[in-house]
Protein backbone atom coordinates (compact mmCIF):
# COMPACT_ATOMS: atom_id res chain seq x y z
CA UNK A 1 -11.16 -14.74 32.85
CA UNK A 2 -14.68 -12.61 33.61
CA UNK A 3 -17.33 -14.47 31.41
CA UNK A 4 -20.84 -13.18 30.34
CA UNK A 5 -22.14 -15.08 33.01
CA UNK A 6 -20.29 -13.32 35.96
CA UNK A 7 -21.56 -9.61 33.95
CA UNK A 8 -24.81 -11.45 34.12
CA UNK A 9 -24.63 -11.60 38.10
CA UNK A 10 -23.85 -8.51 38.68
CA UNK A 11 -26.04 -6.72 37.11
CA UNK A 12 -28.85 -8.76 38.25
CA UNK A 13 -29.97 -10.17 34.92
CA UNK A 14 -29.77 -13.06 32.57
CA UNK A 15 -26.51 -13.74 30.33
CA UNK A 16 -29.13 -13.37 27.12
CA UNK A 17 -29.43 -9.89 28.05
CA UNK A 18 -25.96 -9.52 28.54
CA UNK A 19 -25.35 -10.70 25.30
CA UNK A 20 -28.36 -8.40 23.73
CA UNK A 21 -26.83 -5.50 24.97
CA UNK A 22 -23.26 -6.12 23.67
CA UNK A 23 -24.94 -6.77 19.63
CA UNK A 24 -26.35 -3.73 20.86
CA UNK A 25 -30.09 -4.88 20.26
CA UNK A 26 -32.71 -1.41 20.38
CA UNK A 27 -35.31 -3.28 22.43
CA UNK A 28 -33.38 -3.52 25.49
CA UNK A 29 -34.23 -0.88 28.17
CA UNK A 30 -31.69 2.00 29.00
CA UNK A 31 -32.01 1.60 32.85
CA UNK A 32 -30.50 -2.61 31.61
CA UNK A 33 -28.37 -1.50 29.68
CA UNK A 34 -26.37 1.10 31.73
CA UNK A 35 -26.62 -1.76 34.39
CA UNK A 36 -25.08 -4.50 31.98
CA UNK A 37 -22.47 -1.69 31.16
CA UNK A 38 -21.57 -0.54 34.53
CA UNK A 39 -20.97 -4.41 35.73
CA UNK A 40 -18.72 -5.05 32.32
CA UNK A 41 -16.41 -1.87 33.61
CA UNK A 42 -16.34 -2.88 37.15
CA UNK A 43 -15.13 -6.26 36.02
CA UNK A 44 -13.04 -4.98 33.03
CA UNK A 45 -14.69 -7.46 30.74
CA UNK A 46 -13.93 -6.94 27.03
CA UNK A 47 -16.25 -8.75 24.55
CA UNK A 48 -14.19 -11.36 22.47
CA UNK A 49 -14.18 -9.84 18.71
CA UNK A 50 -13.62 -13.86 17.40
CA UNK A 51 -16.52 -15.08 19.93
CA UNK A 52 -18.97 -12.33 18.14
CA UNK A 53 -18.21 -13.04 14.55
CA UNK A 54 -19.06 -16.71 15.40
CA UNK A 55 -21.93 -16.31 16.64
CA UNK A 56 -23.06 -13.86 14.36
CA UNK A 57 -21.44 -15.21 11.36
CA UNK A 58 -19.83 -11.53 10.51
CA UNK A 59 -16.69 -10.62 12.34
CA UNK A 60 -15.72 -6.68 13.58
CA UNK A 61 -11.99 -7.97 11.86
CA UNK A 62 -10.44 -6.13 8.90
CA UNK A 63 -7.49 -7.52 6.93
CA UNK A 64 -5.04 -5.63 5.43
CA UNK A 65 -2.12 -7.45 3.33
CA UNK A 66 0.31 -5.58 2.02
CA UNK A 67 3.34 -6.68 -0.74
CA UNK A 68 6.31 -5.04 1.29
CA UNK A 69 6.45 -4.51 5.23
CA UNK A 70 9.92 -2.28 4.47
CA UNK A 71 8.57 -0.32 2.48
CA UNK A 72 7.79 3.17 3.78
CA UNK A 73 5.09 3.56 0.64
CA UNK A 74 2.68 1.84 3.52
CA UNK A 75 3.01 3.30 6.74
CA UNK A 76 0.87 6.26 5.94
CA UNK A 77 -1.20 3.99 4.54
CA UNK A 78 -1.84 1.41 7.34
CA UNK A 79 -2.31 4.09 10.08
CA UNK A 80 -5.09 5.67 7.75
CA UNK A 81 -6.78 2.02 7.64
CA UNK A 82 -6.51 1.33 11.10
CA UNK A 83 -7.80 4.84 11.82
CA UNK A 84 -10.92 4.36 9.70
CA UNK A 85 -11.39 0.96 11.10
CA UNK A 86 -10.83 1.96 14.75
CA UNK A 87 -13.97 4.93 13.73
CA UNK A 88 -16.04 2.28 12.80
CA UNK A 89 -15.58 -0.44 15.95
CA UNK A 90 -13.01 -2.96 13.42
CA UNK A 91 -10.25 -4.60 14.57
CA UNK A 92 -7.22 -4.63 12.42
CA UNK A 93 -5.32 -7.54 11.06
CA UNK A 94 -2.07 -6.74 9.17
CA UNK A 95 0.28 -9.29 7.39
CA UNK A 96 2.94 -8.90 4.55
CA UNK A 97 3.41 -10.67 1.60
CA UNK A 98 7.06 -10.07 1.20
CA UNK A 99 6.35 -9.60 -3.05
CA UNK A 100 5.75 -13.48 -2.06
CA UNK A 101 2.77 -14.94 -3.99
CA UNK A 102 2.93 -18.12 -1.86
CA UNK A 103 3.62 -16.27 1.16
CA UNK A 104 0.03 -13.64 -0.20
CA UNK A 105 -1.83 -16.62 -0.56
CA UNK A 106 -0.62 -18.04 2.81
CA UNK A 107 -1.87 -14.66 4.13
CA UNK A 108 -5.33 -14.87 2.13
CA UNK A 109 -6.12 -18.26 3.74
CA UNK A 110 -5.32 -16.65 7.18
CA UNK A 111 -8.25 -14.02 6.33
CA UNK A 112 -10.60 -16.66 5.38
CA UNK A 113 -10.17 -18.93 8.42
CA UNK A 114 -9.94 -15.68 10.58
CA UNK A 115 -13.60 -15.06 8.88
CA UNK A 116 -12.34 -11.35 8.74
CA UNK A 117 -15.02 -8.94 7.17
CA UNK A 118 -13.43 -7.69 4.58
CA UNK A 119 -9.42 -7.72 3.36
CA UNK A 120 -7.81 -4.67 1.53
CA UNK A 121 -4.76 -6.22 -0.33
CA UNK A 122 -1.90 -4.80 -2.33
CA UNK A 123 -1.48 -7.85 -4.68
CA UNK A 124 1.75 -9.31 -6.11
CA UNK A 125 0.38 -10.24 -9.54
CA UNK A 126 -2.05 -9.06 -11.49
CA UNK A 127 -3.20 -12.73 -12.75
CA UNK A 128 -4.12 -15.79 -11.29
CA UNK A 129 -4.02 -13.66 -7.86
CA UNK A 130 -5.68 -15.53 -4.59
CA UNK A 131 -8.41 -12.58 -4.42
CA UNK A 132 -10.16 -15.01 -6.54
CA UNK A 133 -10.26 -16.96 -3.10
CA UNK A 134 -11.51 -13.95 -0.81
CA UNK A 135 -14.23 -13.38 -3.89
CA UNK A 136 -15.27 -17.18 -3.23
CA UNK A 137 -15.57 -17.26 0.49
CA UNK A 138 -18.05 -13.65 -0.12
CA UNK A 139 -15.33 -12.05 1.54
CA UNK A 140 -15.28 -8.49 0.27
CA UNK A 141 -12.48 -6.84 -0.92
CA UNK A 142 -10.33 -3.83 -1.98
CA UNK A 143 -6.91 -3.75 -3.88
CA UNK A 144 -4.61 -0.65 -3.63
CA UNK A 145 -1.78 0.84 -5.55
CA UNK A 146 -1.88 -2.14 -8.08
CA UNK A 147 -4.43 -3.25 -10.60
CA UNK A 148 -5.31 -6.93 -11.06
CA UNK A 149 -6.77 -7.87 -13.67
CA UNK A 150 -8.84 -11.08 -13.75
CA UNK A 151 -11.15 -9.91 -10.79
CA UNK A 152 -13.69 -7.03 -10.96
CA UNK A 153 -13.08 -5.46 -7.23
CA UNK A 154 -12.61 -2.00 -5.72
CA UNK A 155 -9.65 -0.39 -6.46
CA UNK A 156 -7.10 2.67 -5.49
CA UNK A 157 -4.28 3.56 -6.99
CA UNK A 158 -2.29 6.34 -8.28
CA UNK A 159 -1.84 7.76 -12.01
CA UNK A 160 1.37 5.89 -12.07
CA UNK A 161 1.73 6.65 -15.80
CA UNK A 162 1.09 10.72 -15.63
CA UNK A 163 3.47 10.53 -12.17
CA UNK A 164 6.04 9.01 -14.15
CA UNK A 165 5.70 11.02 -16.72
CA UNK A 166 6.46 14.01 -14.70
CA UNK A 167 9.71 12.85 -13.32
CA UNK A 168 11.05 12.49 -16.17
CA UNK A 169 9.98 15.68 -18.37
CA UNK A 170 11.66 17.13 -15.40
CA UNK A 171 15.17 15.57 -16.14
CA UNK A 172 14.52 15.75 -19.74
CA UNK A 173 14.34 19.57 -19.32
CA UNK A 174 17.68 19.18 -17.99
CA UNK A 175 19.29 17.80 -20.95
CA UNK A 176 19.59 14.80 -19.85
CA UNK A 177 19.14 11.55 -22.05
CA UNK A 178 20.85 9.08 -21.04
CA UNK A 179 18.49 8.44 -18.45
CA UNK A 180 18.88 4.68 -16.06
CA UNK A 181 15.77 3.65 -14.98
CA UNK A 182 15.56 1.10 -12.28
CA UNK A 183 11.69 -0.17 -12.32
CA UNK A 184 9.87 -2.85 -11.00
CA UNK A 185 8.61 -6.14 -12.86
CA UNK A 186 6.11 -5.33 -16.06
CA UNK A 187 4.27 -7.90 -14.58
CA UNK A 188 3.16 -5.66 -11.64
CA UNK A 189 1.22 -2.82 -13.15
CA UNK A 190 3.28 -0.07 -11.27
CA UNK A 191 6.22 -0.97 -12.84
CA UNK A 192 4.53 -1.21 -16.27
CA UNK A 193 2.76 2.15 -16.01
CA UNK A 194 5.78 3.92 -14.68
CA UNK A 195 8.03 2.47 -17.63
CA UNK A 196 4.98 3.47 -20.08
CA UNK A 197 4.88 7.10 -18.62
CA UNK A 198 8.51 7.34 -19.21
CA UNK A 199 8.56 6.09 -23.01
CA UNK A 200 6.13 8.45 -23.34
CA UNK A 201 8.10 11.26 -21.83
CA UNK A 202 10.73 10.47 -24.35
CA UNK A 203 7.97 9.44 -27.42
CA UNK A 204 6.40 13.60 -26.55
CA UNK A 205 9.58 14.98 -27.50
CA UNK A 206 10.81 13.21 -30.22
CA UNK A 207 13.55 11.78 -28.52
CA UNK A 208 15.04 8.62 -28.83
CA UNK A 209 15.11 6.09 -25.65
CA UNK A 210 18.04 3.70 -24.96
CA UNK A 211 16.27 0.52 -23.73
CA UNK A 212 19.32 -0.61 -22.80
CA UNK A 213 19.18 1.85 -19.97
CA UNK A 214 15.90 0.16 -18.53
CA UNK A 215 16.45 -2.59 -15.64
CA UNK A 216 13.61 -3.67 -13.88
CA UNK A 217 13.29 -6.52 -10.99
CA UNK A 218 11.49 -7.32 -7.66
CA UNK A 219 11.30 -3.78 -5.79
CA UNK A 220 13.39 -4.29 -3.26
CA UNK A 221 16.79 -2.45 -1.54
CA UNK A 222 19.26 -4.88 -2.84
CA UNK A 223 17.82 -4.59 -6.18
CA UNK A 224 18.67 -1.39 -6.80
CA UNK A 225 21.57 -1.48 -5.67
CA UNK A 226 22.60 -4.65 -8.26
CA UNK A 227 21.00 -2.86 -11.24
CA UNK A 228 23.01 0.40 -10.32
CA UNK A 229 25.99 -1.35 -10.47
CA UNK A 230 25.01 -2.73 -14.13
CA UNK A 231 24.20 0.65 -15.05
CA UNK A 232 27.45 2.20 -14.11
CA UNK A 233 29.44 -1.04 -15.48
CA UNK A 234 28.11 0.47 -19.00
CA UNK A 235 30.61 1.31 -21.31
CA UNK A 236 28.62 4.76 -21.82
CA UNK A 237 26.78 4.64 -18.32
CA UNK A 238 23.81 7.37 -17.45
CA UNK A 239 23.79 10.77 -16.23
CA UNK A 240 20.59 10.12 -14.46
CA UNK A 241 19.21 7.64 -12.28
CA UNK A 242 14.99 7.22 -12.29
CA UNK A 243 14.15 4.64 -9.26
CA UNK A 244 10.82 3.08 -9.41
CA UNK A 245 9.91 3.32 -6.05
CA UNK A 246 12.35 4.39 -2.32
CA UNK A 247 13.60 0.78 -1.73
CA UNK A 248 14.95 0.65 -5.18
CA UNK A 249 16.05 4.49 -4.69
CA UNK A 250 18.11 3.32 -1.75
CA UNK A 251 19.55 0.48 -2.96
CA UNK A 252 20.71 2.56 -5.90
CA UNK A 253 22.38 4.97 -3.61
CA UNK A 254 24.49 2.72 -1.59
CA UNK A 255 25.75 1.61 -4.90
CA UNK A 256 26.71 5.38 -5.99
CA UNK A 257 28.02 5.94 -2.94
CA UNK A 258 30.34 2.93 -3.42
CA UNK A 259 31.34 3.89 -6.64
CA UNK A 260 32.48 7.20 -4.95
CA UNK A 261 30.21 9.50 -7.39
CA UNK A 262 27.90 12.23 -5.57
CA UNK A 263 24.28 13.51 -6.57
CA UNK A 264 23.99 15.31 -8.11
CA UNK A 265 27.54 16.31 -9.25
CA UNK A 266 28.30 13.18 -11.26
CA UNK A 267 24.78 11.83 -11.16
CA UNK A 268 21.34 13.29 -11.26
CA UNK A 269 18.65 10.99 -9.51
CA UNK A 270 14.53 10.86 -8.98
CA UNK A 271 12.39 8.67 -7.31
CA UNK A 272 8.97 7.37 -6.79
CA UNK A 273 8.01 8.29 -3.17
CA UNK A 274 8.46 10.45 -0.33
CA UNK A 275 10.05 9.36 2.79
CA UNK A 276 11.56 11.43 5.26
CA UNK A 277 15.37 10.43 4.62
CA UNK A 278 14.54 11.87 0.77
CA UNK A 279 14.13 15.08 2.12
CA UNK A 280 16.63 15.16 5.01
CA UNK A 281 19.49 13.59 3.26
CA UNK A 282 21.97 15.67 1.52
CA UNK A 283 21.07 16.60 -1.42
CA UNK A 284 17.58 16.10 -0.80
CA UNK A 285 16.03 14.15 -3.33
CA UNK A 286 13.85 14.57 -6.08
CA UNK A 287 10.56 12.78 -5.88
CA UNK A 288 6.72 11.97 -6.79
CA UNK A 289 5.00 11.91 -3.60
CA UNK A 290 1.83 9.95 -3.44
CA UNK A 291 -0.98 10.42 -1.12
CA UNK A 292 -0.67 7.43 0.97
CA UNK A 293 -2.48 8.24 3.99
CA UNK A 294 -5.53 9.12 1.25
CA UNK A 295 -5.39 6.61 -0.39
CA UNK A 296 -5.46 4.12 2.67
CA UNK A 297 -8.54 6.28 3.89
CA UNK A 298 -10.74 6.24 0.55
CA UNK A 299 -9.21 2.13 0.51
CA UNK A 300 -10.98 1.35 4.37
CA UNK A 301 -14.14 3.71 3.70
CA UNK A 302 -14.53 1.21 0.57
CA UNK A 303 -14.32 -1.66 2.34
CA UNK A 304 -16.55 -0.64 4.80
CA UNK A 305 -19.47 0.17 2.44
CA UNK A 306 -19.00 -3.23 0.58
CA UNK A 307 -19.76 -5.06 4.16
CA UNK A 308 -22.83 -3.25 4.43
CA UNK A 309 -23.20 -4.17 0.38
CA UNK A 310 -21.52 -6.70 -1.42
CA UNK A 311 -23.14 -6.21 -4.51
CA UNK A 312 -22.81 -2.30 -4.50
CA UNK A 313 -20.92 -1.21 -7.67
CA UNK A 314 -17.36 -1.89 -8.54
CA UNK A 315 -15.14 1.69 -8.03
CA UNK A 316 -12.12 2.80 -8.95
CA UNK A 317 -10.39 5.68 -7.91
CA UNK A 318 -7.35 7.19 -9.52
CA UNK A 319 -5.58 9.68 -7.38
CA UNK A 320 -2.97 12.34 -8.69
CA UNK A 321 0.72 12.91 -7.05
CA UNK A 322 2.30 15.57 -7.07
CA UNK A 323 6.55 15.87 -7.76
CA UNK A 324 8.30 17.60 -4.79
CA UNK A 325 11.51 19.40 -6.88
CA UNK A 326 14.74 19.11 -4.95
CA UNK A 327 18.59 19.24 -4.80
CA UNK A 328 19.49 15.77 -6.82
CA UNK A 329 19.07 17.27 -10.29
CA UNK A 330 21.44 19.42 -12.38
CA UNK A 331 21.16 20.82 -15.77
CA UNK A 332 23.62 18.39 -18.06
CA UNK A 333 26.35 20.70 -19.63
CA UNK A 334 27.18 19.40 -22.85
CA UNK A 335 30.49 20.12 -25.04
């Protein structure tokens, strides 16, 4: 392993100035510093990222947590963090929760003892969340796409309500009303806002809303495809499906497809999210598509100015979606 000490040699000076030039001090001469430089790429040494945060008690690390690896929602999202990290010399740290608060907090102690410089987190809960931890160790952070609500942190998120909202005026304007929506937990806010922006779909035009109808769990694959099934089991089942976010889309489905029914013959269907199969599979699917690469971008720009400031002010930003009209809906003929 090439050590400051054999870049030192080379270039002819002391391992001090080595070490000057790579925290990149200004009163370090250009004719030593393209010296220290050249020896570092004729040796291929790489500074260690860990090493530097030690010493200077403020690591180049970012950590990004997320709830759900599987779900597509983040990969825009990640690759705009990284990118704004990479812009700004940060190193990227990425673990998943798994909708796990044990496994989250597991993840938040990793951040701390990694001394990252900052974490941006989609949380599980919106209590009694381990942010509180990150806030303790003056680690700065950033939530995104869910609230919480016992911390006072940077956030980004979507109009979930307004997004919901839209889907389903749109199958509402089909004359459909029997409507199955398959949400996640009220105690995440996405799936609370999404359920509120479809009661109020319903509450705008005076029509009534079968909470029967409304199933909500953990939002995951094999979720939706259980609560599909309990739709369908109904003795009066729905003529439309609303899914809460694409896992829950999916799960519901392969449970559609079981049931040998066909979107959007015998069933109309929506979704939170755009992924690529929700275009490319046949019928392509309804959706609200949210702007993850922005808001993974405005996320890691956030973070970044609350390293240079911890105590800057506390921002939210509330993006807008936009709903992508497909093949999965038809107009309800009634008799």
């Amino acid at each position: 392993m090439v050590t400051i000490k054999d870049v030192a040699d080379l270039a002819g000076v002391s391992s001090s100035t080595v070490s000057r030039v790579l925290n990149d001090r200004n009163y370090i001469k250009e004719e030593t510093r393209q010296k220290v430089q050249g020896a570092m790429n004729a040796l291929g040494y790489k500074p260690s990222r860990l090493a530097r945060g030690l010493r200077s008690n403020k690591s180049r690390i970012i950590g990004l947590i997320i709830s759900d690896i599987q779900n597509p929602f983040f990969t825009g999202l990640v690759r705009a963090v990284e990118d704004i990290a990479h812009e700004n010399n940060y190193a990227l740290i990425l673990a998943n929760a798994d909708e796990d608060p044990q496994k989250e907090e597991l993840n938040v102690d990793l951040m701390i003892s990694e001394r990252v410089a900052g974490v941006i987190i989609t949380p599980t809960k919106e209590y009694n969340c381990p942010v509180k931890k990150l806030i303790n160790n003056k680690i700065p952070v950033v939530c995104v796409d869910r609230r919480i609500l016992d911390c006072d942190v940077d956030i980004v998120l979507l109009d979930n309500v307004s997004a919901s909202k839209n889907l389903v005026d749109h199958l509402l304007s089909m004359n459909h009303r029997r409507i199955g929506a398959i949400l996640g937990p009220s105690d995440v806010t996405t799936g609370r806002e999404r359920l509120l922006g479809m009661k109020n779909a319903f509450e705008e035009k005076n029509i009534p809303l079968d909470e029967n109808l409304i199933l909500q769990s953990m939002p995951k694959e094999e979720n939706g495809y259980k609560l599909a099934h309990e739709l369908f089991a109904l003795a009066d089942p729905p003529t439309a499906i609303f899914a809460g976010n694409n896992l829950l889309a999916l799960g519901a489905m392969r449970a559609i497809k079981e049931l040998g029914l066909k979107i959007p013959d015998d069933i109309s269907m929506v979704s939170f999210d755009d992924s690529t199969w929700s275009e490319l599979v046949q019928p392509s699917i309804t959706v609200v598509a949210q702007p993850t690469y922005e808001i993974g971008r405005i996320a890691a720009e956030l973070i970044m100015r609350r390293i240079e400031d911890i105590n800057c002010s506390v921002t939210t930003v509330m993006l807008e979606s936009q709903v992508l009209f497909r093949e999965s809906v038809l107009p309800l003929v009634t008799i």
